[in-house]
PDB file of N, CA and C in Angstrom:
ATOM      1  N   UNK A   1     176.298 102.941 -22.870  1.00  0.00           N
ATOM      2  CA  UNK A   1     177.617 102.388 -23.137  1.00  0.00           C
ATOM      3  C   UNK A   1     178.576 102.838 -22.037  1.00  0.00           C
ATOM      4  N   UNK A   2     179.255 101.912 -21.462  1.00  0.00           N
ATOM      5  CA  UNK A   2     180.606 101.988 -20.648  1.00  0.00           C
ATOM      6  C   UNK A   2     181.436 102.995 -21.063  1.00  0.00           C
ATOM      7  N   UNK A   3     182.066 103.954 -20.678  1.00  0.00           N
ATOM      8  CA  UNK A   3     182.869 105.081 -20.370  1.00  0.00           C
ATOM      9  C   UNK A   3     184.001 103.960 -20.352  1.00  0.00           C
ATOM     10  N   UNK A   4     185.643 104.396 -20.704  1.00  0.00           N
ATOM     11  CA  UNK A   4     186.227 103.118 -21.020  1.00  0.00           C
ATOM     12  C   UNK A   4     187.147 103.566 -19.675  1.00  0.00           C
ATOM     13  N   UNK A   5     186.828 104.530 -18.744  1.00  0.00           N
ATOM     14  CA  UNK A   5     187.442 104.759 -17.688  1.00  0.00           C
ATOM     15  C   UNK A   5     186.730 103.744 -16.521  1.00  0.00           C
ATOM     16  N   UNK A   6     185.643 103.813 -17.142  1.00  0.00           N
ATOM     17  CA  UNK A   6     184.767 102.914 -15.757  1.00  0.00           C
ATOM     18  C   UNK A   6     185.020 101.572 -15.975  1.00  0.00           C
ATOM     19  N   UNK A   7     185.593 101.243 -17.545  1.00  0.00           N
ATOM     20  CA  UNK A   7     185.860  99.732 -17.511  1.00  0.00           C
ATOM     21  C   UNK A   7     186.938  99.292 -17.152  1.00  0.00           C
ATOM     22  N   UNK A   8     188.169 100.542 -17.008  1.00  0.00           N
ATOM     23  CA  UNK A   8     189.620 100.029 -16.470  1.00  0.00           C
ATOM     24  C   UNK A   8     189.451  99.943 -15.275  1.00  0.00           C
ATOM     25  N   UNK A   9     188.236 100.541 -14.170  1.00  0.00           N
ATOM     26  CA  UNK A   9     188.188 100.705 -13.226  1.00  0.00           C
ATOM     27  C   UNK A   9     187.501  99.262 -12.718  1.00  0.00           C
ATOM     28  N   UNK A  10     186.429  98.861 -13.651  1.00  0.00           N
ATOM     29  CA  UNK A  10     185.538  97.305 -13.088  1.00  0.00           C
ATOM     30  C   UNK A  10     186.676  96.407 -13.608  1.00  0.00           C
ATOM     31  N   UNK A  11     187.530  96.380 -14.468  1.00  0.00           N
ATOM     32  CA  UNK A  11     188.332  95.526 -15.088  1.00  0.00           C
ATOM     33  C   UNK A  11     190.283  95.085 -13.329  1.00  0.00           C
ATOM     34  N   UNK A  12     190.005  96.095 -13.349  1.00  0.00           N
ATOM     35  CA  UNK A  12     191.489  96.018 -12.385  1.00  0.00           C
ATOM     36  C   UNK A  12     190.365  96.025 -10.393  1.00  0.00           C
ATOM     37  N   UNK A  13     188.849  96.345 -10.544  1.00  0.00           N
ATOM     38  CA  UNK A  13     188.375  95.483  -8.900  1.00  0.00           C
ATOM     39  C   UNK A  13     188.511  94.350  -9.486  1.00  0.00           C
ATOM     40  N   UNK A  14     187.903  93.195 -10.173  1.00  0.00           N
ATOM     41  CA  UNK A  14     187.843  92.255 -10.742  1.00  0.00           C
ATOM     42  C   UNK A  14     189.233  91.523 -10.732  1.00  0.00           C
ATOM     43  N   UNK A  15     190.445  92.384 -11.379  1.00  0.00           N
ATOM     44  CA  UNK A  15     191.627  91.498 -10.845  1.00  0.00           C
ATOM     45  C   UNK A  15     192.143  91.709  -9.538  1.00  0.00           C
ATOM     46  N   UNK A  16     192.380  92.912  -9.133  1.00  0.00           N
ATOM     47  CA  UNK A  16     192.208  92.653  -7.722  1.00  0.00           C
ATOM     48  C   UNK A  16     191.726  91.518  -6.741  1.00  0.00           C
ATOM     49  N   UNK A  17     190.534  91.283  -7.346  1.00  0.00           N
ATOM     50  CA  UNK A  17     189.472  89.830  -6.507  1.00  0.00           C
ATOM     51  C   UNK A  17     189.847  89.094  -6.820  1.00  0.00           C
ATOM     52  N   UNK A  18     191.062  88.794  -8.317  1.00  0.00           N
ATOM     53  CA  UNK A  18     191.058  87.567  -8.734  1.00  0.00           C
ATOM     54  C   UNK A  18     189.784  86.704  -8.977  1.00  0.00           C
ATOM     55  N   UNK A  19     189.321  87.652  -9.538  1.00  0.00           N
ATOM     56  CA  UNK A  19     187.903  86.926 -10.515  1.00  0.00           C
ATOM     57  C   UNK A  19     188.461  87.198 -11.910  1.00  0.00           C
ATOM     58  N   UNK A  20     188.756  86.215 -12.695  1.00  0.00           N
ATOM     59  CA  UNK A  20     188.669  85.777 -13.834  1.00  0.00           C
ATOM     60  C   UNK A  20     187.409  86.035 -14.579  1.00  0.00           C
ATOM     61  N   UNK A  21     186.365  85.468 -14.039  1.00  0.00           N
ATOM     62  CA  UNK A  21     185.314  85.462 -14.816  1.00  0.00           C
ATOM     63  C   UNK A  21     184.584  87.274 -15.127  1.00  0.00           C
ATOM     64  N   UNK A  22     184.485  87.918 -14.248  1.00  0.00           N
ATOM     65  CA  UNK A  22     184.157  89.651 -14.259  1.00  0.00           C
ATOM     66  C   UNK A  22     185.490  90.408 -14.681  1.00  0.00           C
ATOM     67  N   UNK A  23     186.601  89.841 -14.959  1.00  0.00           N
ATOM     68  CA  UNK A  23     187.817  90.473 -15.277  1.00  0.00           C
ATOM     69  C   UNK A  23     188.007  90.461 -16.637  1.00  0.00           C
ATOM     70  N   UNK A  24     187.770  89.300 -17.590  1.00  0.00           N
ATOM     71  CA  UNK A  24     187.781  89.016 -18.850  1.00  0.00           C
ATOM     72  C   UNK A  24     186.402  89.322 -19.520  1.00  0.00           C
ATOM     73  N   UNK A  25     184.911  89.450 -18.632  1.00  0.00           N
ATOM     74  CA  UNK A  25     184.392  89.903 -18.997  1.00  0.00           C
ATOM     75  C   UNK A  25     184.404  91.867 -19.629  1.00  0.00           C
ATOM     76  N   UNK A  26     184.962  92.258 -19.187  1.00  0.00           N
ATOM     77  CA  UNK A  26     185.401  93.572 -19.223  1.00  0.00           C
ATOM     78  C   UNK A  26     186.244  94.016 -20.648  1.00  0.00           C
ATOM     79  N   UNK A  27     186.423  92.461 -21.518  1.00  0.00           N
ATOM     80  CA  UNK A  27     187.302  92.715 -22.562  1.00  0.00           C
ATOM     81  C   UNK A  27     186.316  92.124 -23.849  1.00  0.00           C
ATOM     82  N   UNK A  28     186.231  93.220 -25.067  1.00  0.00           N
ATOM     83  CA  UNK A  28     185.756  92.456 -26.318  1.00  0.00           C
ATOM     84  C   UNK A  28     186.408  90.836 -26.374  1.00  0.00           C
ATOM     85  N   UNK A  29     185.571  90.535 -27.255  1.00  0.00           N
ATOM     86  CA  UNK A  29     185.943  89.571 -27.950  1.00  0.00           C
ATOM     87  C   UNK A  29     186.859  89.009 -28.877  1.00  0.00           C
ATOM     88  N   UNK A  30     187.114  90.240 -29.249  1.00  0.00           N
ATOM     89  CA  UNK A  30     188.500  90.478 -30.892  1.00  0.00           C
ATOM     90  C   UNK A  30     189.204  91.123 -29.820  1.00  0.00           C
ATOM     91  N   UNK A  31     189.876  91.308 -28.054  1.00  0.00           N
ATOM     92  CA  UNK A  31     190.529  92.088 -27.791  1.00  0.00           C
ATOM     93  C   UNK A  31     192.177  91.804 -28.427  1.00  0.00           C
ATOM     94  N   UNK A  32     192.766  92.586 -28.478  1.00  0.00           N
ATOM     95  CA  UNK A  32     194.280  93.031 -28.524  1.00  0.00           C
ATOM     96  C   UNK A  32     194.844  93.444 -27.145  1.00  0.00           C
ATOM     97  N   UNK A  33     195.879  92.760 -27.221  1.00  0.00           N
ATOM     98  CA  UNK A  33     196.581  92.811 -26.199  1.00  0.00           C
ATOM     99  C   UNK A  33     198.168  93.002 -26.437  1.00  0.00           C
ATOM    100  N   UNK A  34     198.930  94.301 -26.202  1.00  0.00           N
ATOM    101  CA  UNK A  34     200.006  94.655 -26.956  1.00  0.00           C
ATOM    102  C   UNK A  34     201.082  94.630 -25.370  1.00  0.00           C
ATOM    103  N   UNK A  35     202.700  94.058 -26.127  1.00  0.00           N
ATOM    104  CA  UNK A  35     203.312  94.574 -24.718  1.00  0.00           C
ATOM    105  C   UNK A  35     204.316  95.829 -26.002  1.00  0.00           C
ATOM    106  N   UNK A  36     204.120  97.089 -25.355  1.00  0.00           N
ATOM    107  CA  UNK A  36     204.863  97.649 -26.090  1.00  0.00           C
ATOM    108  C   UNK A  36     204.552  98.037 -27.433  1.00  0.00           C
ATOM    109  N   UNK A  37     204.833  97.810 -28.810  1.00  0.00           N
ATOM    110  CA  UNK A  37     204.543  97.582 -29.998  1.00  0.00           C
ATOM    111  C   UNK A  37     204.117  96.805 -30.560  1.00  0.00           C
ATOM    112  N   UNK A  38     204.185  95.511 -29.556  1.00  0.00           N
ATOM    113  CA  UNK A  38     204.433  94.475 -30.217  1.00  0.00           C
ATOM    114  C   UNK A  38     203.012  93.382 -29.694  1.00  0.00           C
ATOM    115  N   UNK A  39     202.496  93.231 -30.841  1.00  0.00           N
ATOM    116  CA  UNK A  39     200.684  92.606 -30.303  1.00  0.00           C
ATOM    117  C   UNK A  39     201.387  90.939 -29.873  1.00  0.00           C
ATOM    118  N   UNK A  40     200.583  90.353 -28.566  1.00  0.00           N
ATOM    119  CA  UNK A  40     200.968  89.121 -28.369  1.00  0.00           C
ATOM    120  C   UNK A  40     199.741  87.877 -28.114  1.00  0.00           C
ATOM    121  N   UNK A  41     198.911  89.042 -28.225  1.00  0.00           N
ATOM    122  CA  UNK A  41     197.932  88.014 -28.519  1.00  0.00           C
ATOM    123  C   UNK A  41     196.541  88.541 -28.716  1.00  0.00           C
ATOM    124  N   UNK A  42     195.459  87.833 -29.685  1.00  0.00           N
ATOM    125  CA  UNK A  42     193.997  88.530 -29.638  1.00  0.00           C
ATOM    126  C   UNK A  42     193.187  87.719 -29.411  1.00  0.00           C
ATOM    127  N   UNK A  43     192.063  87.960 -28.935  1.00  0.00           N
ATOM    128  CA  UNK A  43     191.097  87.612 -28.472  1.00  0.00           C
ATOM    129  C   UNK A  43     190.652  87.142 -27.033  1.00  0.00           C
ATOM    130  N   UNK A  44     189.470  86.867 -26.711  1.00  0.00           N
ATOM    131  CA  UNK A  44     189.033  86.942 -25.274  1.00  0.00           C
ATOM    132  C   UNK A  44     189.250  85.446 -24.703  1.00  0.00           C
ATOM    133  N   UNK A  45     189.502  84.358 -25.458  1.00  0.00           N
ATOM    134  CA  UNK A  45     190.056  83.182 -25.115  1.00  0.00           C
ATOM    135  C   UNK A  45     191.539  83.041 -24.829  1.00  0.00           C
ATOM    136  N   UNK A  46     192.529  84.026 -25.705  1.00  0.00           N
ATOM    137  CA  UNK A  46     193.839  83.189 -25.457  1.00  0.00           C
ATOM    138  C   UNK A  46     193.658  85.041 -24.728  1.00  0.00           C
ATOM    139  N   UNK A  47     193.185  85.694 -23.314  1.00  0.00           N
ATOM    140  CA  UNK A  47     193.364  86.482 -22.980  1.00  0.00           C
ATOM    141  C   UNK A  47     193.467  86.115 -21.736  1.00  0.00           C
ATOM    142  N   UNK A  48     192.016  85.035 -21.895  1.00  0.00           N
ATOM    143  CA  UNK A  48     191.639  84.414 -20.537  1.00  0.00           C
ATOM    144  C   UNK A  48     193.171  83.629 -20.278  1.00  0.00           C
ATOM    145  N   UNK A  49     193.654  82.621 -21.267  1.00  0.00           N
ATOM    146  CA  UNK A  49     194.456  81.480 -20.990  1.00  0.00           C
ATOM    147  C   UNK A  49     195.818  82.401 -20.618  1.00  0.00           C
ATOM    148  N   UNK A  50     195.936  83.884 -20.773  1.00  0.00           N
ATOM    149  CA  UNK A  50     197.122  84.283 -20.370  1.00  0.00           C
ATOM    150  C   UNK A  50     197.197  84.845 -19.123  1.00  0.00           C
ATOM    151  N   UNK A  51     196.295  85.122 -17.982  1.00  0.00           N
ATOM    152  CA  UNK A  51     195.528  85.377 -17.089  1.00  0.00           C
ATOM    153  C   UNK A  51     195.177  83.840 -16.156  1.00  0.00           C
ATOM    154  N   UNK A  52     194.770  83.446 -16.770  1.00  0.00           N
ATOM    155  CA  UNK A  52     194.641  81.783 -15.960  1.00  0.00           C
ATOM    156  C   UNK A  52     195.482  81.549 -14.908  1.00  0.00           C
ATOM    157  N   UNK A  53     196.389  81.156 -14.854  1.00  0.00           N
ATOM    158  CA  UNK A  53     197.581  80.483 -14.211  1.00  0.00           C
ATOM    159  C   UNK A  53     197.687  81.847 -13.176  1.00  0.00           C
ATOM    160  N   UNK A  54     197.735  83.003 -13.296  1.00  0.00           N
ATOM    161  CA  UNK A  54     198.171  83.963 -12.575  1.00  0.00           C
ATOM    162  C   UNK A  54     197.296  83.801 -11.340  1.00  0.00           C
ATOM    163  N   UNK A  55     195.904  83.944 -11.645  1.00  0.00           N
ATOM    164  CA  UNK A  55     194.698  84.123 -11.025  1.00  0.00           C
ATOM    165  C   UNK A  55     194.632  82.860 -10.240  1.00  0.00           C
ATOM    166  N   UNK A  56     194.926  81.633 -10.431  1.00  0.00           N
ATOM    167  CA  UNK A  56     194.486  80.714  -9.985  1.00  0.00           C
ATOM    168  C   UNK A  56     195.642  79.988  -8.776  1.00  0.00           C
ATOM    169  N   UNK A  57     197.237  80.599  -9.302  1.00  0.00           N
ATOM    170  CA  UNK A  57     198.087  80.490  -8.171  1.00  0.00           C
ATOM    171  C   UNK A  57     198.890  81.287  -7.602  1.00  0.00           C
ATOM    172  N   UNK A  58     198.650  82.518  -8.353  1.00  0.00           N
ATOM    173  CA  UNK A  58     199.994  83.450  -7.869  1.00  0.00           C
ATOM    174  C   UNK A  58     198.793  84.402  -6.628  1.00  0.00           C
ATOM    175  N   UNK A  59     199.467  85.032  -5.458  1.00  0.00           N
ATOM    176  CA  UNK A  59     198.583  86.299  -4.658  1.00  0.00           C
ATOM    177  C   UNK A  59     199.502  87.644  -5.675  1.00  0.00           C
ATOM    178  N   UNK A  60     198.557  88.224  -5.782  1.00  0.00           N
ATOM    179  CA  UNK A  60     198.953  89.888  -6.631  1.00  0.00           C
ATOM    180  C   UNK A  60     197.660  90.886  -6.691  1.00  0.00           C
ATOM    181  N   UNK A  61     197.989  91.870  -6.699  1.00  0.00           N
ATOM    182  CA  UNK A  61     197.217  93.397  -7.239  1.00  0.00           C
ATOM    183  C   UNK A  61     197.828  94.238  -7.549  1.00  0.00           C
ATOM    184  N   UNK A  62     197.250  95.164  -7.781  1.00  0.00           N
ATOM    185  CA  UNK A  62     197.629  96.631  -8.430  1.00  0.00           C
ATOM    186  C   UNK A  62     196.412  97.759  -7.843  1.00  0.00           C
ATOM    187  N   UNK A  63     196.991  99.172  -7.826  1.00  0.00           N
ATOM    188  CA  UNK A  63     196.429  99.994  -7.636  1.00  0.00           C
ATOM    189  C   UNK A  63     196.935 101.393  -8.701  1.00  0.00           C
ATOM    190  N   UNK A  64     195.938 101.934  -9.120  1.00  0.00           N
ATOM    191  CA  UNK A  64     196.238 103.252  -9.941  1.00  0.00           C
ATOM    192  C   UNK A  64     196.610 104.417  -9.378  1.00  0.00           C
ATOM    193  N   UNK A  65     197.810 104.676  -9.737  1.00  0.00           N
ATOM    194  CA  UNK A  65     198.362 105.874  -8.833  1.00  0.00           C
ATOM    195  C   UNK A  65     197.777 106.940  -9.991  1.00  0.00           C
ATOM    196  N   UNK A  66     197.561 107.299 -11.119  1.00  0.00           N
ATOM    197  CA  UNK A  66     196.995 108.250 -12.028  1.00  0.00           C
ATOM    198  C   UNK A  66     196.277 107.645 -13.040  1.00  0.00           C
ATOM    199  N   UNK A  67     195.108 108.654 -13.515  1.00  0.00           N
ATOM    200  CA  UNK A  67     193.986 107.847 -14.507  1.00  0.00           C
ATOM    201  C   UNK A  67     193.595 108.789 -15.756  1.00  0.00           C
ATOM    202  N   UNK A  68     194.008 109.395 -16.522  1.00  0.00           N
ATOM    203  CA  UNK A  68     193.712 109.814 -17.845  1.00  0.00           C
ATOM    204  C   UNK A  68     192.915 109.039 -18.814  1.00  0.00           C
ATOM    205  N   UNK A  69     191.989 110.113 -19.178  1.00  0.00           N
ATOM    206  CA  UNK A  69     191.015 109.549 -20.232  1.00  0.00           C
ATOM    207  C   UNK A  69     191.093 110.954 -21.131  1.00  0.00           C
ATOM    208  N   UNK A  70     190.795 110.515 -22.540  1.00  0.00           N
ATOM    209  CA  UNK A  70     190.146 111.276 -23.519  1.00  0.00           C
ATOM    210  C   UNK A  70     189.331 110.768 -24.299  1.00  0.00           C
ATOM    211  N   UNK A  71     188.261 110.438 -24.568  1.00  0.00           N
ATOM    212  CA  UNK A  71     187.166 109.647 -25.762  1.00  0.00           C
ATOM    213  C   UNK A  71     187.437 108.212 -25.212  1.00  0.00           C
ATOM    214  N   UNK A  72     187.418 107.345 -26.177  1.00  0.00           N
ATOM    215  CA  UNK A  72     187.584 105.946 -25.718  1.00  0.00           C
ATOM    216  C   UNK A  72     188.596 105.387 -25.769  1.00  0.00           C
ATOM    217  N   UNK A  73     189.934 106.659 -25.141  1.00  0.00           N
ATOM    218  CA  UNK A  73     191.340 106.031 -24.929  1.00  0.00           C
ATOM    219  C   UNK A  73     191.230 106.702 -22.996  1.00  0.00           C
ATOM    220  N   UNK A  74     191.880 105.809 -22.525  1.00  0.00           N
ATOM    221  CA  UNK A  74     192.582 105.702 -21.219  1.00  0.00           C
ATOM    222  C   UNK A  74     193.980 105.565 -21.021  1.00  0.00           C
ATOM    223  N   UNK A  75     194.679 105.604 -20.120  1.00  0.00           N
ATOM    224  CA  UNK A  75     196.163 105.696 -19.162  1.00  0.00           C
ATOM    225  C   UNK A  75     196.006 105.671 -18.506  1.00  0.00           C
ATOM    226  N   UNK A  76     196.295 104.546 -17.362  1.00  0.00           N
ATOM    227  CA  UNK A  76     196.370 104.340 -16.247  1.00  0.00           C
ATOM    228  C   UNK A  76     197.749 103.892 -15.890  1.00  0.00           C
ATOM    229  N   UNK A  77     198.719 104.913 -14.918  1.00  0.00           N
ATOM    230  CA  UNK A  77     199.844 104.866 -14.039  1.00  0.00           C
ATOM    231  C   UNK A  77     199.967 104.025 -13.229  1.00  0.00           C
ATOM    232  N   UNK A  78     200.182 102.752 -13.362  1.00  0.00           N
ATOM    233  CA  UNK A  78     199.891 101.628 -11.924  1.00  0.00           C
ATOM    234  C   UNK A  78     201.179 101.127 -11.334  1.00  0.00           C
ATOM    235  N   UNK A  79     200.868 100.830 -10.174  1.00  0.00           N
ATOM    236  CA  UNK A  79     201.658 100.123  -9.333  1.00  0.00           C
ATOM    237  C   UNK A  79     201.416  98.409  -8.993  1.00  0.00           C
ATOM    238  N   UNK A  80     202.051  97.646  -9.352  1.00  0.00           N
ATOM    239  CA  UNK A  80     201.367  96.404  -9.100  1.00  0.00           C
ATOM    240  C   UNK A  80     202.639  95.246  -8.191  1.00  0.00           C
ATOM    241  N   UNK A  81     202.317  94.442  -7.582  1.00  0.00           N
ATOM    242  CA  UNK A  81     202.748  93.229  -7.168  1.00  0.00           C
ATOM    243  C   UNK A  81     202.463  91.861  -7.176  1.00  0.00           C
ATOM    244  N   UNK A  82     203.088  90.923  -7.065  1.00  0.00           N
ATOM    245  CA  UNK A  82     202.492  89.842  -6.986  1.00  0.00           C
ATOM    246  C   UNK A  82     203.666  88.803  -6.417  1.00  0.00           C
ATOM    247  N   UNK A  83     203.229  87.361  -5.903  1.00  0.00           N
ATOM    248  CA  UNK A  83     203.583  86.943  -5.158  1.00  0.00           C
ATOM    249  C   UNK A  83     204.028  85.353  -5.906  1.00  0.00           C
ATOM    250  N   UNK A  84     205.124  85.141  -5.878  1.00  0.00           N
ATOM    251  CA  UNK A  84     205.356  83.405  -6.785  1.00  0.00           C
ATOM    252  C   UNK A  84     204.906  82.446  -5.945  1.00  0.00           C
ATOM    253  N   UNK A  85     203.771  81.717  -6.247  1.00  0.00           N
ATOM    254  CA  UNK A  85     203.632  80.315  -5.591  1.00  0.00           C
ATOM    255  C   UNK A  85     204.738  79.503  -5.293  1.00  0.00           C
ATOM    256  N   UNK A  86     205.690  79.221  -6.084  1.00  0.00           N
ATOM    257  CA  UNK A  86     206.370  78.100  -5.241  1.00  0.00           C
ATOM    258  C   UNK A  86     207.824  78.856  -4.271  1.00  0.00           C
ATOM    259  N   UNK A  87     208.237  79.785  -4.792  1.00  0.00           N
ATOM    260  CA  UNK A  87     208.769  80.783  -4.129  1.00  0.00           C
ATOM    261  C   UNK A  87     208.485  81.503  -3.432  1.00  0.00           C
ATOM    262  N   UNK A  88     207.280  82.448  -2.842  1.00  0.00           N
ATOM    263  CA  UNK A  88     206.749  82.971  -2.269  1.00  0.00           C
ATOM    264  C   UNK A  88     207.711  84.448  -2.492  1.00  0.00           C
ATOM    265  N   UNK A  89     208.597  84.530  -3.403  1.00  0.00           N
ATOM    266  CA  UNK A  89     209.234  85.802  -3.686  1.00  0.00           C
ATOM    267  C   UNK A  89     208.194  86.703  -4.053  1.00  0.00           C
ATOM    268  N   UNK A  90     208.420  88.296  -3.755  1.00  0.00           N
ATOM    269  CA  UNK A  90     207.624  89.480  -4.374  1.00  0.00           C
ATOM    270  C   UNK A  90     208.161  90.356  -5.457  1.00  0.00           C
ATOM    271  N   UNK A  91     207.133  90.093  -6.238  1.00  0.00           N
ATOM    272  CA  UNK A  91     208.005  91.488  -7.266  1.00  0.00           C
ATOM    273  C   UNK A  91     207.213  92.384  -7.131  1.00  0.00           C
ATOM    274  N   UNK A  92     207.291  93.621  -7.719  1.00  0.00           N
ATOM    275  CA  UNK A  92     206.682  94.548  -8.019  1.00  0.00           C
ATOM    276  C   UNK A  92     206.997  95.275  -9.157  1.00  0.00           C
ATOM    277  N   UNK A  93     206.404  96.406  -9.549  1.00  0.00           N
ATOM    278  CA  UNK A  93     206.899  97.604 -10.151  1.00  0.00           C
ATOM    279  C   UNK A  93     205.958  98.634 -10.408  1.00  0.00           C
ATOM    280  N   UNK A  94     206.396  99.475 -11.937  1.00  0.00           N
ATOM    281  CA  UNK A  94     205.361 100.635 -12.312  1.00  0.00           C
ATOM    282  C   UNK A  94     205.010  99.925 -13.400  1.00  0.00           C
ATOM    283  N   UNK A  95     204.149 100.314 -13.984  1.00  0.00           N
ATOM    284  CA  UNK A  95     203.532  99.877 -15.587  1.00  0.00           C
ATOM    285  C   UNK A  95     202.552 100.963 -15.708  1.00  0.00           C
ATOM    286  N   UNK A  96     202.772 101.519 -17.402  1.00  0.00           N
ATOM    287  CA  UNK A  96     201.373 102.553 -17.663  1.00  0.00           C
ATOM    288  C   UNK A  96     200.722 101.443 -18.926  1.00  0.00           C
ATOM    289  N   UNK A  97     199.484 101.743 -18.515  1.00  0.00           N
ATOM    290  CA  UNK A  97     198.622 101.127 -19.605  1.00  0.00           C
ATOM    291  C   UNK A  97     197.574 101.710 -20.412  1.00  0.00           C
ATOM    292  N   UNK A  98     196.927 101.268 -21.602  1.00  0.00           N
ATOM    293  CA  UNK A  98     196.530 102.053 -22.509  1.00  0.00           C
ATOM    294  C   UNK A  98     195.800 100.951 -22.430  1.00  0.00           C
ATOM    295  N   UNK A  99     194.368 101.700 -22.576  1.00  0.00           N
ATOM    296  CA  UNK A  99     192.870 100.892 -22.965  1.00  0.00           C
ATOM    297  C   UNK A  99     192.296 101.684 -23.742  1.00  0.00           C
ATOM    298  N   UNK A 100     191.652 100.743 -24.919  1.00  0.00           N
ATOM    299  CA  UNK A 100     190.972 101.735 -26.064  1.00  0.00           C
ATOM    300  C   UNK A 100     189.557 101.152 -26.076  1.00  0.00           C
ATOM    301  N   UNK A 101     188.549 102.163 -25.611  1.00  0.00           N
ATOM    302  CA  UNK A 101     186.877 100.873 -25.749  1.00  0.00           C
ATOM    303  C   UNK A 101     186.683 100.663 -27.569  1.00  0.00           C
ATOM    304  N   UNK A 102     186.399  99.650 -27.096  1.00  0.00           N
ATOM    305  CA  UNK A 102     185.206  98.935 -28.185  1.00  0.00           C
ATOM    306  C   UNK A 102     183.938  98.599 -28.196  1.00  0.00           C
ATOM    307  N   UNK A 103     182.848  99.281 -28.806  1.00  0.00           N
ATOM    308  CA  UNK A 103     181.743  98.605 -28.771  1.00  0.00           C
ATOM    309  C   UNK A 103     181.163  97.900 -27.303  1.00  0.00           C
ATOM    310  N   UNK A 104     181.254  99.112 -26.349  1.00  0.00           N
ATOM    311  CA  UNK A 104     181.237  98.953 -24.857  1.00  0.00           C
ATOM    312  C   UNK A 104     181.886  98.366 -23.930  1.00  0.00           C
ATOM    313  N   UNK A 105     183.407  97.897 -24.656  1.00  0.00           N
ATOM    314  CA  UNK A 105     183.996  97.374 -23.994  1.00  0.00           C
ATOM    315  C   UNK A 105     185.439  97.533 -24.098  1.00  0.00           C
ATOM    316  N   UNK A 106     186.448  97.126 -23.212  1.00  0.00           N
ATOM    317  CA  UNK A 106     188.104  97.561 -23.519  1.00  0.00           C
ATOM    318  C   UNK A 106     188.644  96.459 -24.782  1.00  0.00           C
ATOM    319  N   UNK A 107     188.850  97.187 -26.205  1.00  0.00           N
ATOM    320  CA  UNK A 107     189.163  96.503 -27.470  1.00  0.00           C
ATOM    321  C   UNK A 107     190.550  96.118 -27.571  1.00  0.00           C
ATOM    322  N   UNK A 108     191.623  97.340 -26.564  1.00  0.00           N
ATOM    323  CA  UNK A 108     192.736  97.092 -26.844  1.00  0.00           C
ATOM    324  C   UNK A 108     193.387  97.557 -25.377  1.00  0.00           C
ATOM    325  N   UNK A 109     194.442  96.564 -24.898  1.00  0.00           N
ATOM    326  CA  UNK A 109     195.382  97.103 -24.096  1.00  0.00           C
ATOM    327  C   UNK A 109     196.588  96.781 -24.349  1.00  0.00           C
ATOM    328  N   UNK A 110     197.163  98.290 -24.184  1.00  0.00           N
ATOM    329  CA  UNK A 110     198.953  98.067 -24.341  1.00  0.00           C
ATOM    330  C   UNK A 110     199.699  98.314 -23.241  1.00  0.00           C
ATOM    331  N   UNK A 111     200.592  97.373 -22.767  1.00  0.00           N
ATOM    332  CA  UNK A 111     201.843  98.191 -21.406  1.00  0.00           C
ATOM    333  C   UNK A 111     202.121  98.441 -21.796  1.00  0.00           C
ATOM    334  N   UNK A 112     203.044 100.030 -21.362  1.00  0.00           N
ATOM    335  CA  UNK A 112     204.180 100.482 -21.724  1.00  0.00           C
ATOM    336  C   UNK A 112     205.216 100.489 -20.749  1.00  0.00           C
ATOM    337  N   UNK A 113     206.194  99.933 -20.476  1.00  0.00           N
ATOM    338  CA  UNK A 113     206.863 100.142 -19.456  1.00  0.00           C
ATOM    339  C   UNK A 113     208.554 100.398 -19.701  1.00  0.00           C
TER     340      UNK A 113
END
């Protein structure tokens, strides 16, 4: 079974590459996906469809400036950017995130920012 550090780690090369397909693989099936407190969506279909559009027109990554694990919870400190297609404006910022494995895979992620 996946260490849920090694899956935030195959989960964010994968977006990095903007592979969709090895990026969503990395997530259960029942995943949760929280911004904050507040759950906005579950599962590995409307995870993909929230991810879609990003992957397919925006340029962006992220890199982990710090990586905490205990059991099958993670924190990862990231730095990320990305680039607007029809604007070509950049944003950036910080975001910490929380991954909880499931059944060999990341069950839940929350930003906190």
């Amino acid at each position: 079974m996946a260490q849920i550090a090694d899956l935030a780690a195959r989960q964010l090369a994968a977006y990095n590459a903007a592979d969709l397909d090895a990026f969503v693989a990395c997530y259960h099936e029942d995943v949760q996906v929280m911004d904050g407190e507040e759950q906005t969506l579950r599962g590995r279909q409307a995870f993909r469809e929230r991810y879609r559009e990003l992957f397919e027109d925006w340029s962006f990554g992220a890199e982990v400036e710090q990586r905490l694990q205990l059991g099958v919870h993670c924190i990862d400190y990231e730095r990320w950017w990305r680039i607007a297609p029809d604007s070509k404006q950049r944003e950036q910022g910080l975001v910490m995130v929380r991954y909880l494995g499931r059944d060999g895979l990341i069950g839940l992620v929350q930003f906190l920012d």
